[in-house]
Protein backbone atom coordinates (compact mmCIF):
# COMPACT_ATOMS: atom_id res chain seq x y z
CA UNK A 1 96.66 86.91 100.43
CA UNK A 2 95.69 87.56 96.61
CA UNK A 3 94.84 90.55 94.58
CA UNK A 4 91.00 91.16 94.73
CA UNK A 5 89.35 89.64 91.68
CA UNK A 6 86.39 92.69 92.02
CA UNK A 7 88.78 95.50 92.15
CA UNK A 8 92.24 94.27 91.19
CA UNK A 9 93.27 96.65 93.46
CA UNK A 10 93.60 95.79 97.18
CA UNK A 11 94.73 92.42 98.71
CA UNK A 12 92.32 90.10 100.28
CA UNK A 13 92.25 86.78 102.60
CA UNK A 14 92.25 83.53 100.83
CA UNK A 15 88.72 82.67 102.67
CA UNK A 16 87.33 86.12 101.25
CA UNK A 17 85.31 86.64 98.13
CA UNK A 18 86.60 90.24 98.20
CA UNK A 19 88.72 92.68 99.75
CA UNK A 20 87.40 95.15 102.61
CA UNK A 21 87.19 97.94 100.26
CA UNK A 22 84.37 96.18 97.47
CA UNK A 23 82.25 95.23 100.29
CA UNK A 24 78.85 96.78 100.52
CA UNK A 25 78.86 99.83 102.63
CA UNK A 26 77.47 98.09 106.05
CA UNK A 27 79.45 94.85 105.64
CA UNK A 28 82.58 97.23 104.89
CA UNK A 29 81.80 99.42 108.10
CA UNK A 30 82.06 96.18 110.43
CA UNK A 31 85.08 94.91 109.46
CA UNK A 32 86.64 98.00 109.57
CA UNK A 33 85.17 98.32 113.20
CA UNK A 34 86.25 94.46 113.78
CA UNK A 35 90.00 95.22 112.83
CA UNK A 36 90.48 98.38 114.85
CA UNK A 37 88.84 96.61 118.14
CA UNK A 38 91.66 94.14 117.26
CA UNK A 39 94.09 96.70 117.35
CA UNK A 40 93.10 98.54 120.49
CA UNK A 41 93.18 95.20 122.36
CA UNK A 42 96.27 94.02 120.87
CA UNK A 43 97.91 97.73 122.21
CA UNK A 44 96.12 97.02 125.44
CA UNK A 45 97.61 93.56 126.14
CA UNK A 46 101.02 95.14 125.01
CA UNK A 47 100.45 97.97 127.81
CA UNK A 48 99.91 95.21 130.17
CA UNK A 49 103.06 93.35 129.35
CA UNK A 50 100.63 89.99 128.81
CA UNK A 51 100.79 89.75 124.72
């Protein structure tokens, strides 16, 4: 990861042009649904006893 070159704030992903939090508005709203559908089926699989 590396420091946002937008914000100089947050962190961002090497393959990223910016972090989550410079995106526009719509793009930011996906990811942030994209990482907590991660989350919910990472907890599921964990429930489970399969992750």
């Amino acid at each position: 990861m590396e420091l946002c070159p937008k914000c100089k704030q947050h962190y961002k992903g090497l393959q990223y042009p910016t972090c989550i939090e410079c995106l526009p508005e719509d793009k930011r709203k996906a990811a942030l649904e994209s990482i907590q559908f991660g989350k919910e089926w990472h907890e599921m699989h964990k429930r489970l006893g399969i992750d």
